[in-house]
C-alpha atoms as a PDB file:
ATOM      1  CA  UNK A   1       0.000   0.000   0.000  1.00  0.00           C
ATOM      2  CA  UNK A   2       1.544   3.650  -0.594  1.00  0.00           C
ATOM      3  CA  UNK A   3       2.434   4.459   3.296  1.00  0.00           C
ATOM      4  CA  UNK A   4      -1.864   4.319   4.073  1.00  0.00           C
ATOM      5  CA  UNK A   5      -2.424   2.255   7.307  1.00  0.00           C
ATOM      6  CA  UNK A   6      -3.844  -0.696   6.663  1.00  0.00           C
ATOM      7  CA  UNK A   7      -6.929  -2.407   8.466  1.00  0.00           C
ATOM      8  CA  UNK A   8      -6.423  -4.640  10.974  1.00  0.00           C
ATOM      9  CA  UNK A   9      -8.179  -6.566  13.712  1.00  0.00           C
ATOM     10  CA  UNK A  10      -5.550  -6.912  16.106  1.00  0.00           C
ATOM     11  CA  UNK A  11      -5.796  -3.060  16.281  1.00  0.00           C
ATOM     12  CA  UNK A  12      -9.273  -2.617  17.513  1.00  0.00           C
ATOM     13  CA  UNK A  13     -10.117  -1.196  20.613  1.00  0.00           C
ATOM     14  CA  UNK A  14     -13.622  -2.271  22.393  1.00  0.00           C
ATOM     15  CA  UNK A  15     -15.480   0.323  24.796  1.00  0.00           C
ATOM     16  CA  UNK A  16     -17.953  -2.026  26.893  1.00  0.00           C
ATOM     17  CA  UNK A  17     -21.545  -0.495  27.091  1.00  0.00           C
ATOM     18  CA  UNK A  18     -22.042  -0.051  30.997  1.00  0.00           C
ATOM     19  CA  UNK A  19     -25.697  -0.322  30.700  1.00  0.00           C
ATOM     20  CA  UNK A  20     -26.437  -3.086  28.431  1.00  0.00           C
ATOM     21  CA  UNK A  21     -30.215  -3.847  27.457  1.00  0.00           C
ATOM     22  CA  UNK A  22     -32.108  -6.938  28.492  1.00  0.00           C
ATOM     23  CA  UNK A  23     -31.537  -9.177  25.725  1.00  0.00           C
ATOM     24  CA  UNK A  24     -34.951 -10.673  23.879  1.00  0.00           C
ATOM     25  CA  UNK A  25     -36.284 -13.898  26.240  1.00  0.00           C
ATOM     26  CA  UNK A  26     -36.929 -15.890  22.708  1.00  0.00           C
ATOM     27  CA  UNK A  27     -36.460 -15.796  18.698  1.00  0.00           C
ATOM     28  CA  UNK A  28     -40.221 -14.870  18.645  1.00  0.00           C
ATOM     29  CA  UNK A  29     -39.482 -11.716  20.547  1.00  0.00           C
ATOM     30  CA  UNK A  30     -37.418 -10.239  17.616  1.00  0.00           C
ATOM     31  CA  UNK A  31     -38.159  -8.611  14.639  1.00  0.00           C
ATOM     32  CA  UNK A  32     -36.370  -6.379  12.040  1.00  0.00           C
ATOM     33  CA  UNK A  33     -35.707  -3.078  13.172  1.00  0.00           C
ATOM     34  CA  UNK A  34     -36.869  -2.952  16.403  1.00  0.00           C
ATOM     35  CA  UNK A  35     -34.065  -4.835  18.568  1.00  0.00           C
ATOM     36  CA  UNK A  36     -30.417  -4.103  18.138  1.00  0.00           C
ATOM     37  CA  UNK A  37     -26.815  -4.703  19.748  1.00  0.00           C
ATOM     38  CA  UNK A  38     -25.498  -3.448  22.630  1.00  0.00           C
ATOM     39  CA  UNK A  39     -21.973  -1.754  20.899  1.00  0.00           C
ATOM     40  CA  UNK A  40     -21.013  -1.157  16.801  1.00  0.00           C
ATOM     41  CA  UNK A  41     -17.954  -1.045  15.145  1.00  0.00           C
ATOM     42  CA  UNK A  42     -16.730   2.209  13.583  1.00  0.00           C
ATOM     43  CA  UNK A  43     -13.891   2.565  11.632  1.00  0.00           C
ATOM     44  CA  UNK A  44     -12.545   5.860   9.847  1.00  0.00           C
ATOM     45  CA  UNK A  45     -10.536   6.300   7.223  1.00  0.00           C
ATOM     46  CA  UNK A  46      -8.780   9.338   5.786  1.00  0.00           C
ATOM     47  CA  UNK A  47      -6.418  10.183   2.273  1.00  0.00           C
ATOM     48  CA  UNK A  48      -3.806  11.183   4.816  1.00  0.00           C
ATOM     49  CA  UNK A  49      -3.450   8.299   7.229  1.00  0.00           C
ATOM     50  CA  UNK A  50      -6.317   5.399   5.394  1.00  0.00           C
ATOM     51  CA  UNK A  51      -7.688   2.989   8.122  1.00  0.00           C
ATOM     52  CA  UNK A  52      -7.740   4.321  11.673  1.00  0.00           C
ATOM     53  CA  UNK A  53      -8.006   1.305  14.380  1.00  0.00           C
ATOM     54  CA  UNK A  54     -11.313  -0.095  14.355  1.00  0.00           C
ATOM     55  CA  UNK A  55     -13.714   0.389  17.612  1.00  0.00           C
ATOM     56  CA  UNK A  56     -16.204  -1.106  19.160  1.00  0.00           C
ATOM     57  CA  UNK A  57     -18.110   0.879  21.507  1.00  0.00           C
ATOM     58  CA  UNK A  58     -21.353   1.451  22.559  1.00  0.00           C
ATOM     59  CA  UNK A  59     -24.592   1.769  20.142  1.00  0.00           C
ATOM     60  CA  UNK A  60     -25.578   5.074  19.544  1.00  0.00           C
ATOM     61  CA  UNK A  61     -26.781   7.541  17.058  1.00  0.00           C
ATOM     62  CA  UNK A  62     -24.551   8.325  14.028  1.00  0.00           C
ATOM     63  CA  UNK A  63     -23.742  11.709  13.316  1.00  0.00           C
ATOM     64  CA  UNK A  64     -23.672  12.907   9.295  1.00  0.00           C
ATOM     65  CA  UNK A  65     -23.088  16.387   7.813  1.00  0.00           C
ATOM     66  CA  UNK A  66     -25.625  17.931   6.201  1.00  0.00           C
ATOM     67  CA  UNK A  67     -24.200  17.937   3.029  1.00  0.00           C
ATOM     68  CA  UNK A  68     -23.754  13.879   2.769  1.00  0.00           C
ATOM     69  CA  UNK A  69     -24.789  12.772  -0.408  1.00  0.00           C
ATOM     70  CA  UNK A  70     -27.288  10.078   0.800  1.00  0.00           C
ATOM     71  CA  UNK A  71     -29.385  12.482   1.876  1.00  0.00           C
ATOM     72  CA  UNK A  72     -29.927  14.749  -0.775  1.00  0.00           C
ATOM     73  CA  UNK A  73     -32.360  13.094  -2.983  1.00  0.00           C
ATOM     74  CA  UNK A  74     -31.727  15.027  -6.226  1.00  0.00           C
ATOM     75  CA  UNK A  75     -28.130  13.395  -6.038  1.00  0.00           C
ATOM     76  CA  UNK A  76     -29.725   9.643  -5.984  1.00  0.00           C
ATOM     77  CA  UNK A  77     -31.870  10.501  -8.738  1.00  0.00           C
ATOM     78  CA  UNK A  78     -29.059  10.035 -12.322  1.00  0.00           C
ATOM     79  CA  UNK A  79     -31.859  10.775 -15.128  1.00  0.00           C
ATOM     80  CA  UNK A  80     -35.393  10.765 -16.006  1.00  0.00           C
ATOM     81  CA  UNK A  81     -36.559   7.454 -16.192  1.00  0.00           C
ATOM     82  CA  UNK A  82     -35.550   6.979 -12.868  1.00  0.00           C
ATOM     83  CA  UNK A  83     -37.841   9.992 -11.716  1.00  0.00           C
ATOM     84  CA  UNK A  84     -40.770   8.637 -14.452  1.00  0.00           C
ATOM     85  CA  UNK A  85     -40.270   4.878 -13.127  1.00  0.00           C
ATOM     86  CA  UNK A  86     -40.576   6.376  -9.162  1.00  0.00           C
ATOM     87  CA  UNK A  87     -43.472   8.357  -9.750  1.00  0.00           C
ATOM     88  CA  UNK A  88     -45.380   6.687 -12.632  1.00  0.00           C
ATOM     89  CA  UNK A  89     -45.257   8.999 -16.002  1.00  0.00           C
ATOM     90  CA  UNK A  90     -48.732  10.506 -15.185  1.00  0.00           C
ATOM     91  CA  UNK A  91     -47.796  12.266 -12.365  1.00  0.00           C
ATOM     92  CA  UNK A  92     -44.824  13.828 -13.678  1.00  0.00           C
END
C-alpha cells in the first residue's frame, strides 16, 4: 500500500456499554428493526493516514453532515426514467 495504514483486527479497541439492554427472552421476541446490539464497530478512514483502528463501543446515534450525499435526494436521482419509473409517467 503507498504508506496508508492498513486495516487490521488486532488493532481494535472495544469500549464495553455499561448499561447493556435486556436481551430478547426468545427468537419470537425479535423482529427487524426494532431490537439491536449493545456496541457497533466504527472505523474511519482518511487520504492522509487510510484505516484508523477499528472500535467497538457502545450503540448510539450516528452523526452525518448535512451535506452527505445520501441524503440529498436530487443526487440519488441520475436521469429521467428513474424519476418517471418512481413516480409513474402521469404524475410527472
Amino acid at each position: 500500500m503507498s504508506g496508508l495504514a492498513e486495516l487490521s483486527a488486532a488493532h481494535t479497541r472495544i469500549e464495553l456499554n455499561t448499561e447493556p439492554k435486556e436481551k430478547p427472552k426468545s427468537f419470537d421476541d425479535l423482529s427487524f428493526g426494532s431490537v439491536f446490539t449493545d456496541h457497533m464497530l466504527t472505523i474511519n478512514w482518511d487520504s492522509t493516514k487510510g484505516f484508523h483502528a477499528p472500535l467497538i463501543a457502545p450503540f448510539r446515534n450516528l452523526s452525518l453532515h448535512p451535506a452527505t450525499s445520501s441524503l440529498h435526494y436530487a443526487v440519488q436521482v441520475k436521469n429521467t426514467s428513474e424519476i418517471l419509473s418512481f413516480f409513474g409517467s402521469e404524475k410527472v
